[in-house]
PDB file of N, CA and C in Angstrom:
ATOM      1  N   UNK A   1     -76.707 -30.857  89.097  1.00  0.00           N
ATOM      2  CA  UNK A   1     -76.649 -29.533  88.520  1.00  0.00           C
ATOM      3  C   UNK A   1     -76.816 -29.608  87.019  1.00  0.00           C
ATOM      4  N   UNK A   2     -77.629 -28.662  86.414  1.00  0.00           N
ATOM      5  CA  UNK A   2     -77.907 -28.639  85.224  1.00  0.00           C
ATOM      6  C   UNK A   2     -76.643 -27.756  84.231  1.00  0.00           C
ATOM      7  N   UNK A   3     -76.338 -28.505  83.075  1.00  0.00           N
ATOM      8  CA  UNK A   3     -75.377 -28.114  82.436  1.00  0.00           C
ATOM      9  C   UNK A   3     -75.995 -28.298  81.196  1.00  0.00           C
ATOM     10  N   UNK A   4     -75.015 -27.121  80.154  1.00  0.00           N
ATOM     11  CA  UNK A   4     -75.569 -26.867  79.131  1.00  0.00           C
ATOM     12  C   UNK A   4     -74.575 -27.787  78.201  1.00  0.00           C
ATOM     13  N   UNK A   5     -75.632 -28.271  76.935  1.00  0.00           N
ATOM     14  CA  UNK A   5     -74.672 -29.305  75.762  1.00  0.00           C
ATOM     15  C   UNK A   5     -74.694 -28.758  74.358  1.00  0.00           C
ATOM     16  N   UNK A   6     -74.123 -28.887  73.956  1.00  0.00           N
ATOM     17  CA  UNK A   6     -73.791 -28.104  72.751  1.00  0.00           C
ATOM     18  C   UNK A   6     -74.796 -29.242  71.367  1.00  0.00           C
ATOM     19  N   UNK A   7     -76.057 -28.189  71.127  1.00  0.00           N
ATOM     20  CA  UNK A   7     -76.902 -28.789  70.351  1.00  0.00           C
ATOM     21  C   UNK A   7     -76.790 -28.565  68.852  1.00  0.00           C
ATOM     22  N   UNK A   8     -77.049 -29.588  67.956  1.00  0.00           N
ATOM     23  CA  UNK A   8     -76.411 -29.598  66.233  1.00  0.00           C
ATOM     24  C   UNK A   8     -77.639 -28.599  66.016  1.00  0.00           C
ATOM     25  N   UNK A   9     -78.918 -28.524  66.491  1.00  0.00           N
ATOM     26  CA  UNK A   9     -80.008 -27.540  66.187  1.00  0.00           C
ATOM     27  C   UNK A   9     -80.493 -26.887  67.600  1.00  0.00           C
ATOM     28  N   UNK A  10     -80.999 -26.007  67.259  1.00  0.00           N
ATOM     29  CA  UNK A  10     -82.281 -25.646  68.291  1.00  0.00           C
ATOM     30  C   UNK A  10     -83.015 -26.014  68.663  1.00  0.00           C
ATOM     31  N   UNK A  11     -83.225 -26.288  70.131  1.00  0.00           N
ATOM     32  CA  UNK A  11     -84.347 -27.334  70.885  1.00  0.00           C
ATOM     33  C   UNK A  11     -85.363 -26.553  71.484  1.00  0.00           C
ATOM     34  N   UNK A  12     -86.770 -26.375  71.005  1.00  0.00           N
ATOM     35  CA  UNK A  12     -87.671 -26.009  71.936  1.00  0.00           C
ATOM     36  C   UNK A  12     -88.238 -27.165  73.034  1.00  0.00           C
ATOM     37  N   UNK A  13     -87.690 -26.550  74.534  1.00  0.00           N
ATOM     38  CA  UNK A  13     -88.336 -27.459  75.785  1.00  0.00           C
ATOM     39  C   UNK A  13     -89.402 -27.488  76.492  1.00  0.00           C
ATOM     40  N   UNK A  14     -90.650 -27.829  75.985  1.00  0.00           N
ATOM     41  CA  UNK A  14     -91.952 -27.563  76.537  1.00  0.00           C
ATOM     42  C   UNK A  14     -92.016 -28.360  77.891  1.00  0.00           C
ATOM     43  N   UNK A  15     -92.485 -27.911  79.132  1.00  0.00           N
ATOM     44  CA  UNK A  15     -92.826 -27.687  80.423  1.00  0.00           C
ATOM     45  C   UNK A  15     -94.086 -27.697  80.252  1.00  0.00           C
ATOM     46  N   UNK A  16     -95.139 -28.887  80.772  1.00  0.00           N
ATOM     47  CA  UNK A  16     -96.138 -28.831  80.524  1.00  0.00           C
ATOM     48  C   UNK A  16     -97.159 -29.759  80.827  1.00  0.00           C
ATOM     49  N   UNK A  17     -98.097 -30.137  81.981  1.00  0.00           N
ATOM     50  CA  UNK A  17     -98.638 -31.168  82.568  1.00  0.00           C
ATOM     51  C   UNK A  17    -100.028 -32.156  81.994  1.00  0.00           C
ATOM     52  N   UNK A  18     -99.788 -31.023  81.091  1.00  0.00           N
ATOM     53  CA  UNK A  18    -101.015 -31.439  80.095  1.00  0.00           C
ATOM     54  C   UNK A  18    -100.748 -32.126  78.823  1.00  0.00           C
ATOM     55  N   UNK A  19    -101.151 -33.317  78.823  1.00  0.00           N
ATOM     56  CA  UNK A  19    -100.197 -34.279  77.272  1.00  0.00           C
ATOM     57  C   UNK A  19    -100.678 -33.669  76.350  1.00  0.00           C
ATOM     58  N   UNK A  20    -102.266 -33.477  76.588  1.00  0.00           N
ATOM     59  CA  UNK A  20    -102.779 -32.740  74.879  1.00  0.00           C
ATOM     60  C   UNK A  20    -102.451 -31.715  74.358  1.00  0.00           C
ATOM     61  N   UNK A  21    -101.923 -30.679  75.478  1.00  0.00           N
ATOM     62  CA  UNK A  21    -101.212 -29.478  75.076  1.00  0.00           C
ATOM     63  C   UNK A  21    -100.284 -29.595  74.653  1.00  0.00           C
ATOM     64  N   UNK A  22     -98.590 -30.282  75.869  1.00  0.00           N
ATOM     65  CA  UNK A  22     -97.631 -30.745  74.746  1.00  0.00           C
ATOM     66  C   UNK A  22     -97.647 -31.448  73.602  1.00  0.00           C
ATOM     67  N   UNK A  23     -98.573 -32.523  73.552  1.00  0.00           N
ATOM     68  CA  UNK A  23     -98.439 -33.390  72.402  1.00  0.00           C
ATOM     69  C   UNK A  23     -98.909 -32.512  70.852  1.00  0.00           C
ATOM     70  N   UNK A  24     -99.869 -31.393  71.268  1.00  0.00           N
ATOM     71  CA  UNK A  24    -100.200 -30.275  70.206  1.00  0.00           C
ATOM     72  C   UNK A  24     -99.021 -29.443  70.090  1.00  0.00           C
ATOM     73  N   UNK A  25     -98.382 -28.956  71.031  1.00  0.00           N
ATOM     74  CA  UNK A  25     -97.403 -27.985  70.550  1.00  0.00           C
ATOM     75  C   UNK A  25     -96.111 -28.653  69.773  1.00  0.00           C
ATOM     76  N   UNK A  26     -95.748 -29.976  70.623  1.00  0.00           N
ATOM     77  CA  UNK A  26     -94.319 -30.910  69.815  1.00  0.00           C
ATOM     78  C   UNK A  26     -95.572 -30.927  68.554  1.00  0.00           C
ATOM     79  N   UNK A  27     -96.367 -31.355  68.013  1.00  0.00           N
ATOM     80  CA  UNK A  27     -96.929 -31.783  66.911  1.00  0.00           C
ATOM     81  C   UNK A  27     -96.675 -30.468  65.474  1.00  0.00           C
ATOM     82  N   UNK A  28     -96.744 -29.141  66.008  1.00  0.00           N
ATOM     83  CA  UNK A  28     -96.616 -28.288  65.465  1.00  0.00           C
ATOM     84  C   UNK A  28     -95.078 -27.982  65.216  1.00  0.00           C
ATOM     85  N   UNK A  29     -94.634 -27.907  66.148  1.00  0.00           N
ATOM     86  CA  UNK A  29     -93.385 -27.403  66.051  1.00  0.00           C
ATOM     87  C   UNK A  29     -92.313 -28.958  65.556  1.00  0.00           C
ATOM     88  N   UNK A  30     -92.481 -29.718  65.637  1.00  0.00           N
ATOM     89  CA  UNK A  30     -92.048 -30.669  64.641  1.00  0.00           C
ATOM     90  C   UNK A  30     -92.535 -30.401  63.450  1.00  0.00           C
ATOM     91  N   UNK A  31     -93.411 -30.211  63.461  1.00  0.00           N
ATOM     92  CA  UNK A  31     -94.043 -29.988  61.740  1.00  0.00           C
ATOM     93  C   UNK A  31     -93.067 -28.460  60.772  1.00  0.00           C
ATOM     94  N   UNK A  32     -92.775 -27.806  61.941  1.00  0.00           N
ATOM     95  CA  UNK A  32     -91.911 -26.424  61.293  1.00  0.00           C
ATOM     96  C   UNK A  32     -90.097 -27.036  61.239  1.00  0.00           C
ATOM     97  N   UNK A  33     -90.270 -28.198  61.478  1.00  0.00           N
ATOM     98  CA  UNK A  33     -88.484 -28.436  61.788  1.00  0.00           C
ATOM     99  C   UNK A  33     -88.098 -28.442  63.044  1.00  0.00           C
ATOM    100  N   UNK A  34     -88.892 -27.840  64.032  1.00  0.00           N
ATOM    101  CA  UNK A  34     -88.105 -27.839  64.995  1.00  0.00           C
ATOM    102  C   UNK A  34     -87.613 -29.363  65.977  1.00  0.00           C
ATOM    103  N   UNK A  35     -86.775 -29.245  66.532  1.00  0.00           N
ATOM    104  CA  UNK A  35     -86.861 -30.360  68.250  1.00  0.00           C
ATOM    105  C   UNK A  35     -87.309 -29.885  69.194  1.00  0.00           C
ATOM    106  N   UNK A  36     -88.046 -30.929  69.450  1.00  0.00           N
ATOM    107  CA  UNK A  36     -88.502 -30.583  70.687  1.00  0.00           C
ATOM    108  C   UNK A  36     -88.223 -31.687  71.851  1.00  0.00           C
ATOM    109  N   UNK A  37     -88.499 -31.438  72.908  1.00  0.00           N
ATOM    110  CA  UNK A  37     -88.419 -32.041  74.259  1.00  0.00           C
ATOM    111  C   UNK A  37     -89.447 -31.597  74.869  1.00  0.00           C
ATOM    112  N   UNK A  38     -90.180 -32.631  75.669  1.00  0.00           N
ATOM    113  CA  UNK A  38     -91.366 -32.268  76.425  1.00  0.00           C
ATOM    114  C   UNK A  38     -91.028 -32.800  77.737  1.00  0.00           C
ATOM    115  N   UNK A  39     -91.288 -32.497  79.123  1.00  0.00           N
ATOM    116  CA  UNK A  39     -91.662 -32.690  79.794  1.00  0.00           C
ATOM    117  C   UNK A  39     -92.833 -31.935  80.624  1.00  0.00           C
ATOM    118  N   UNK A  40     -93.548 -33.307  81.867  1.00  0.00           N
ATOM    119  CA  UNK A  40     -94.715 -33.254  82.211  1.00  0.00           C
ATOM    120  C   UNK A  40     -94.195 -32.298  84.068  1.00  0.00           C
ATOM    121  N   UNK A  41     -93.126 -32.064  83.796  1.00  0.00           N
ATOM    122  CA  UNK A  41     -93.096 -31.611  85.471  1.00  0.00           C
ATOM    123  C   UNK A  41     -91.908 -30.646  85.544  1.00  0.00           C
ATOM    124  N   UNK A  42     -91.636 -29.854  86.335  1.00  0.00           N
ATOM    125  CA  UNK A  42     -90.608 -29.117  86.773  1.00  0.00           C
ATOM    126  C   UNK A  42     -89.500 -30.383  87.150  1.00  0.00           C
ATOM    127  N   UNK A  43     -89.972 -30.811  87.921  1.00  0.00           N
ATOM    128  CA  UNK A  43     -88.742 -32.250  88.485  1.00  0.00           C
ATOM    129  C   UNK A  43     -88.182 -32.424  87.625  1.00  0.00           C
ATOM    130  N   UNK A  44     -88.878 -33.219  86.653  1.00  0.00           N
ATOM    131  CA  UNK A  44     -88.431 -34.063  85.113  1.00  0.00           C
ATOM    132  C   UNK A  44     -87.597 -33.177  84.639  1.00  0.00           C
ATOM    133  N   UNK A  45     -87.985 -31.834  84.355  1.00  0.00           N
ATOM    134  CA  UNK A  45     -86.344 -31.185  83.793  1.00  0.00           C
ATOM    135  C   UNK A  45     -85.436 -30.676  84.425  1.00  0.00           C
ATOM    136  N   UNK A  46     -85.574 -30.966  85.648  1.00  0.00           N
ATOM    137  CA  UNK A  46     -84.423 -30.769  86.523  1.00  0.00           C
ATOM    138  C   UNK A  46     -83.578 -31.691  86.781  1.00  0.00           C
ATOM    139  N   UNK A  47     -84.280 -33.212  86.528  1.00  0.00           N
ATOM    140  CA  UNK A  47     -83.506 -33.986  86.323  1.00  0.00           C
ATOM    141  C   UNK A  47     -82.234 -34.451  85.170  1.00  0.00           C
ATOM    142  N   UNK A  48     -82.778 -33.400  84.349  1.00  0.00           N
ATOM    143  CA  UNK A  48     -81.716 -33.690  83.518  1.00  0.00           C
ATOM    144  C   UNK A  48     -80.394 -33.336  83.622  1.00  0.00           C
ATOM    145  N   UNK A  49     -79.480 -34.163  82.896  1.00  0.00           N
ATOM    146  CA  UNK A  49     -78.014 -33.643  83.360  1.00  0.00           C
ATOM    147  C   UNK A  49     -77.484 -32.438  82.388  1.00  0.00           C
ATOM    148  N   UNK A  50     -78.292 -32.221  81.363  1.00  0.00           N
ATOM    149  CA  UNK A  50     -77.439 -31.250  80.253  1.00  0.00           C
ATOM    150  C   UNK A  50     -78.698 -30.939  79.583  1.00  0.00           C
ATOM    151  N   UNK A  51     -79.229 -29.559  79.495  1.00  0.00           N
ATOM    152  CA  UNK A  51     -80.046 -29.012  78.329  1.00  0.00           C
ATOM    153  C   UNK A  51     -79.132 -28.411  77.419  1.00  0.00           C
ATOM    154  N   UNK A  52     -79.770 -28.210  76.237  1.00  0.00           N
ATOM    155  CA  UNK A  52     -79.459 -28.202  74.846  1.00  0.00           C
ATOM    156  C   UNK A  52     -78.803 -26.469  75.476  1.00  0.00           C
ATOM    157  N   UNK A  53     -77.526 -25.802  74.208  1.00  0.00           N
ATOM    158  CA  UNK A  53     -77.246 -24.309  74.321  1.00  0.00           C
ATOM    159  C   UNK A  53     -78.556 -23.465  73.688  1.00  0.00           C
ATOM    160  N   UNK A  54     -78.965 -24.003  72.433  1.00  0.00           N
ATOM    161  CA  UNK A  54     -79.715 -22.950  71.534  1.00  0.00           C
ATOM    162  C   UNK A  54     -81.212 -23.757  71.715  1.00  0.00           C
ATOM    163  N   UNK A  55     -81.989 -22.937  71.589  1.00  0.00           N
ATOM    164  CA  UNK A  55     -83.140 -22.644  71.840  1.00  0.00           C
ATOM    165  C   UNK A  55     -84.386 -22.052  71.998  1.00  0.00           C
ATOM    166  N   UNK A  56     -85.243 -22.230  73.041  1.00  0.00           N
ATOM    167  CA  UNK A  56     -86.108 -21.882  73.688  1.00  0.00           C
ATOM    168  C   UNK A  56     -86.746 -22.728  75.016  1.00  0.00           C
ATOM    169  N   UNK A  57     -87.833 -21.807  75.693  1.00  0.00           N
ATOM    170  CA  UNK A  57     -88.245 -22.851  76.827  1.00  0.00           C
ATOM    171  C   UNK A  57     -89.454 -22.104  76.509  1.00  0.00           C
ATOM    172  N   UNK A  58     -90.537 -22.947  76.522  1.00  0.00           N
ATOM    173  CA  UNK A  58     -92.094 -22.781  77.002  1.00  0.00           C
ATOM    174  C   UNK A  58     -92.207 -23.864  78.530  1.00  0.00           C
ATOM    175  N   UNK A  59     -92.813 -22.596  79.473  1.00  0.00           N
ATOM    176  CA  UNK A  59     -93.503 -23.467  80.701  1.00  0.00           C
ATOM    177  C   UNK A  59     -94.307 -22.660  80.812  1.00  0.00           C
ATOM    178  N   UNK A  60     -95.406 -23.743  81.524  1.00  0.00           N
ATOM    179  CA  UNK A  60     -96.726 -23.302  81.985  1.00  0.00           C
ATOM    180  C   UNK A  60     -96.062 -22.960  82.982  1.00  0.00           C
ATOM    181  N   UNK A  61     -96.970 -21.951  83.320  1.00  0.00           N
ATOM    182  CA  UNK A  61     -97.215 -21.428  84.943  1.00  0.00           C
ATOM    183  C   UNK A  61     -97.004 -22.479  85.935  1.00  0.00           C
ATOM    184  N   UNK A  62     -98.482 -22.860  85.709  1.00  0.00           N
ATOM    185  CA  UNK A  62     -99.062 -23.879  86.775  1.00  0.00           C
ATOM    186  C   UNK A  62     -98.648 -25.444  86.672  1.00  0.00           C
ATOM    187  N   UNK A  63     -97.089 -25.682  87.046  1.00  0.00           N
ATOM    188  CA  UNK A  63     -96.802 -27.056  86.906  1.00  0.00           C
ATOM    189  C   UNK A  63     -97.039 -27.770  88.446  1.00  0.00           C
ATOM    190  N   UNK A  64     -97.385 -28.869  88.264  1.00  0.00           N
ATOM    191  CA  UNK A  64     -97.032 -29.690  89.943  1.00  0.00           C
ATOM    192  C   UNK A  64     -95.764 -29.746  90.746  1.00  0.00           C
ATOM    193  N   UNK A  65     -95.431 -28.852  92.071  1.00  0.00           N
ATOM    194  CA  UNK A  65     -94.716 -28.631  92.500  1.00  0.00           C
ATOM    195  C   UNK A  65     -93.949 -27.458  92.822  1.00  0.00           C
ATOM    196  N   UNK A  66     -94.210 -26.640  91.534  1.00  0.00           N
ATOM    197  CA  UNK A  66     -93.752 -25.273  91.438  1.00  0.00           C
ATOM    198  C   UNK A  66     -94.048 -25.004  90.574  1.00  0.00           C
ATOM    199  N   UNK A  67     -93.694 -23.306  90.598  1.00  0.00           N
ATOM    200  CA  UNK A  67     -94.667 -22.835  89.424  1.00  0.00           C
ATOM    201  C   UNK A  67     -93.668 -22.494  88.018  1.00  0.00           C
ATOM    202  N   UNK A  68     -94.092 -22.233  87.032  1.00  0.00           N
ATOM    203  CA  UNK A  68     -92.708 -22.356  85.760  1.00  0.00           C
ATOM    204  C   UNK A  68     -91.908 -21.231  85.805  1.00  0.00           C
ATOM    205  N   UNK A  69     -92.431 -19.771  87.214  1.00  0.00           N
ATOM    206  CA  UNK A  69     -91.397 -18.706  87.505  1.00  0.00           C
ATOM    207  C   UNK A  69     -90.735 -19.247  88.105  1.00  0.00           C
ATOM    208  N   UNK A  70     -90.912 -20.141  89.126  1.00  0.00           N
ATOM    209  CA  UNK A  70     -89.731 -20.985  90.045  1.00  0.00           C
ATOM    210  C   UNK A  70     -89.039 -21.706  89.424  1.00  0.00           C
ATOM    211  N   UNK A  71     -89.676 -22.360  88.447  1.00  0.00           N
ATOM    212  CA  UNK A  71     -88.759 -23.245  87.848  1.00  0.00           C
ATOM    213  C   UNK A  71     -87.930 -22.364  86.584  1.00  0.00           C
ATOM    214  N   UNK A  72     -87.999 -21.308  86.401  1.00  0.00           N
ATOM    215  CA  UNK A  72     -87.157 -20.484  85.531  1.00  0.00           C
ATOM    216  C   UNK A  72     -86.206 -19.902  86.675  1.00  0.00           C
ATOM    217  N   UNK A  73     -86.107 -19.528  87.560  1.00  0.00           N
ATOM    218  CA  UNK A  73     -85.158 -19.118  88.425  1.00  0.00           C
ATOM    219  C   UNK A  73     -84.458 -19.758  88.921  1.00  0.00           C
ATOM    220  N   UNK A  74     -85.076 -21.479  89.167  1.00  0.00           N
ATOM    221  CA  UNK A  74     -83.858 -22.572  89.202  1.00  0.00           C
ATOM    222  C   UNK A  74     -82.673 -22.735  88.006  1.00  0.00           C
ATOM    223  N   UNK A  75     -84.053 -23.065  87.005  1.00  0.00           N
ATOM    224  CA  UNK A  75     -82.951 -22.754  85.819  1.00  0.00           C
ATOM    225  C   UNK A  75     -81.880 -21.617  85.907  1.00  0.00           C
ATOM    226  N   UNK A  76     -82.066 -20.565  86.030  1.00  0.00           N
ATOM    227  CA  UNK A  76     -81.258 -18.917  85.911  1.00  0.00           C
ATOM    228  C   UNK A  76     -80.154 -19.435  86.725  1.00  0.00           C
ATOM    229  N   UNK A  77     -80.367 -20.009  87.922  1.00  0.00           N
ATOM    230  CA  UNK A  77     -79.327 -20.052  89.451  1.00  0.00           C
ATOM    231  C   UNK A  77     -78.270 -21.092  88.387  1.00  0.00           C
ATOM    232  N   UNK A  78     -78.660 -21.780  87.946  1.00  0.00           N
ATOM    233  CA  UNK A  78     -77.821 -23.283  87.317  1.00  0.00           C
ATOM    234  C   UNK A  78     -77.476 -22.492  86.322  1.00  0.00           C
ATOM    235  N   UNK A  79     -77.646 -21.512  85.641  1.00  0.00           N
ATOM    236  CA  UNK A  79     -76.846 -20.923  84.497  1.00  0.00           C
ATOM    237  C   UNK A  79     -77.743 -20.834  83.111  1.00  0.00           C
ATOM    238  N   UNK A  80     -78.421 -21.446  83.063  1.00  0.00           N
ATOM    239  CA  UNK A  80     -79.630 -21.817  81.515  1.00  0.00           C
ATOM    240  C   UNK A  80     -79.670 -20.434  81.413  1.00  0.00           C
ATOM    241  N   UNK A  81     -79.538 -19.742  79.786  1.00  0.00           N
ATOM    242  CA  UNK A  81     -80.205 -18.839  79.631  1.00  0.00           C
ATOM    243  C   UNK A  81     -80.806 -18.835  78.400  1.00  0.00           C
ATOM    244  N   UNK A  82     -81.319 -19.662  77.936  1.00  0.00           N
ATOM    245  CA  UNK A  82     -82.281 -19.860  77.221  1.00  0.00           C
ATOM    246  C   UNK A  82     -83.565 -18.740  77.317  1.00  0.00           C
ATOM    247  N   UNK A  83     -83.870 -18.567  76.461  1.00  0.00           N
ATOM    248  CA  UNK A  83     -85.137 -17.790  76.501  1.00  0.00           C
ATOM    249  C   UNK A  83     -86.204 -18.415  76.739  1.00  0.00           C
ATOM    250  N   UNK A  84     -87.155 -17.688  77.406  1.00  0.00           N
ATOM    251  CA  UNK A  84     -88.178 -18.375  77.889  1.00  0.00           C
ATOM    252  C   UNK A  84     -89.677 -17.819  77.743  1.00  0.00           C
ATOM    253  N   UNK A  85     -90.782 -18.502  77.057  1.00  0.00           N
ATOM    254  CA  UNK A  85     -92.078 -18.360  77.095  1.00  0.00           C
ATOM    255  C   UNK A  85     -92.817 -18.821  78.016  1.00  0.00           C
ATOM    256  N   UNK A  86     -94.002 -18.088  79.020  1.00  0.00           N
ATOM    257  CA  UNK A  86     -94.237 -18.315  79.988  1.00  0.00           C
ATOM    258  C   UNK A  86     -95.889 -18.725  79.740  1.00  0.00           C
ATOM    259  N   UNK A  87     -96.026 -19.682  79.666  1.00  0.00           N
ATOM    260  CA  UNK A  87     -97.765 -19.948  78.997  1.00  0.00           C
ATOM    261  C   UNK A  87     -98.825 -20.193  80.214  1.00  0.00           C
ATOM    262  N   UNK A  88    -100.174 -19.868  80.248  1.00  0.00           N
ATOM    263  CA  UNK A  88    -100.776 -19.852  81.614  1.00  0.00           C
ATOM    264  C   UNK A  88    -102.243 -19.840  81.142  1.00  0.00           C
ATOM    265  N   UNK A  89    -103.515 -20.775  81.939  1.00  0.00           N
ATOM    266  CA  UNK A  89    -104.720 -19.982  81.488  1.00  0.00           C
ATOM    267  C   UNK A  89    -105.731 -19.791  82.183  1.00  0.00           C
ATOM    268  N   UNK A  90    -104.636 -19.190  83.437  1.00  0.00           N
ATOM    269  CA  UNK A  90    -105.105 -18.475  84.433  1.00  0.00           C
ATOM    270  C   UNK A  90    -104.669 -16.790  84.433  1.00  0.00           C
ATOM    271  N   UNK A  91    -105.329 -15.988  84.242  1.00  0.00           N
ATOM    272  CA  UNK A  91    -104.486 -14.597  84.339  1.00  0.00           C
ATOM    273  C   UNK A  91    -105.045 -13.945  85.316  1.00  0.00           C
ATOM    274  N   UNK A  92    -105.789 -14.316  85.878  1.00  0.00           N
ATOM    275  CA  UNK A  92    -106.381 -13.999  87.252  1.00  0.00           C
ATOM    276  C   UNK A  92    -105.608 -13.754  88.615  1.00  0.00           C
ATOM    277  N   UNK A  93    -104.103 -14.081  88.341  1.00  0.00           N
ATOM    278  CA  UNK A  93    -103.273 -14.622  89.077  1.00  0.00           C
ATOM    279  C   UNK A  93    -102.142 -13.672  89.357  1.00  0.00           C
ATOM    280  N   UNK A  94    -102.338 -12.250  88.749  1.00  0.00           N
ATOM    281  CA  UNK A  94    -101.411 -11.125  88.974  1.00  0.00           C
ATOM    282  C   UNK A  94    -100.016 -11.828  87.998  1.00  0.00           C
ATOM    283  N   UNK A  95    -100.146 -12.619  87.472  1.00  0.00           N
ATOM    284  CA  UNK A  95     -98.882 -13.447  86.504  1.00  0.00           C
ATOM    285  C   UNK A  95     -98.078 -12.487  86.152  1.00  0.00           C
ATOM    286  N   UNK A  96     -99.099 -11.533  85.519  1.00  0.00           N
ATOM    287  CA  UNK A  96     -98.107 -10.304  84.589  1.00  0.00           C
ATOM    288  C   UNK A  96     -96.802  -9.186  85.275  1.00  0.00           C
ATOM    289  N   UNK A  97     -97.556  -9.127  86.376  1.00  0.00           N
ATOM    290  CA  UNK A  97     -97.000  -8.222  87.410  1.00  0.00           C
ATOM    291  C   UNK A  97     -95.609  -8.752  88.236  1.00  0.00           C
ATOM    292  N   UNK A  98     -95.724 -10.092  88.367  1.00  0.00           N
ATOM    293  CA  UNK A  98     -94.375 -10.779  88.729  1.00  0.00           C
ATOM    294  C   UNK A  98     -93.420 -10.854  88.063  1.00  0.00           C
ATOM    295  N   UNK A  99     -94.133 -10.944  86.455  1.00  0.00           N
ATOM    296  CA  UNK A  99     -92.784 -11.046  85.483  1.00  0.00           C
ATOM    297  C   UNK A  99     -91.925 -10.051  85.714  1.00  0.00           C
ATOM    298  N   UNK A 100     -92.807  -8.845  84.632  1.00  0.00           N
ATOM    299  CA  UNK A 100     -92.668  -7.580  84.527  1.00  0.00           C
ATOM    300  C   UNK A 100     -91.612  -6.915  85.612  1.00  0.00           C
TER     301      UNK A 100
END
């Protein structure tokens, strides 16, 4: 079960199967100060035992295994309420309409 840890800063957690994408977004957002954490899978951050309190979350849509709405509702069930950016570059996919 995922539990929340009490972070000295704000951690943005990129969700994201694509290295060049995360490795561009940690590249930026390190560059503004921020932390970041990347992972390549829904699994991978489910495996963790404790995400950060303050924050953010970017996930793609389209991760292997599930999609980053599923994997935000796992999160939700475990308690995370981190805010969350939902990145995709497929919109073909009625995406908007599920959020919403």
């Amino acid at each position: 079960m995922l539990m929340t840890c009490i972070a000295p800063s704000p951690c943005v957690i990129v969700v994201d199967d694509d290295p060049d994408l995360t490795g561009a977004l940690r590249f930026h957002l390190e560059l503004e100060g921020r932390t970041v954490r990347c992972f390549s899978s829904a699994a991978a951050l489910l495996k963790e035992e404790a995400l950060p309190d303050r924050g953010c979350l970017v996930l793609d849509y389209h991760l292997p295994g599930m999609t980053g709405l599923e994997l935000l509702g796992r999160l939700r069930e475990a308690g995370v309420t981190l805010p969350a950016i939902m990145i995709t570059t497929d919109q073909g996919d009625g995406l908007r309409e599920r959020i919403a």
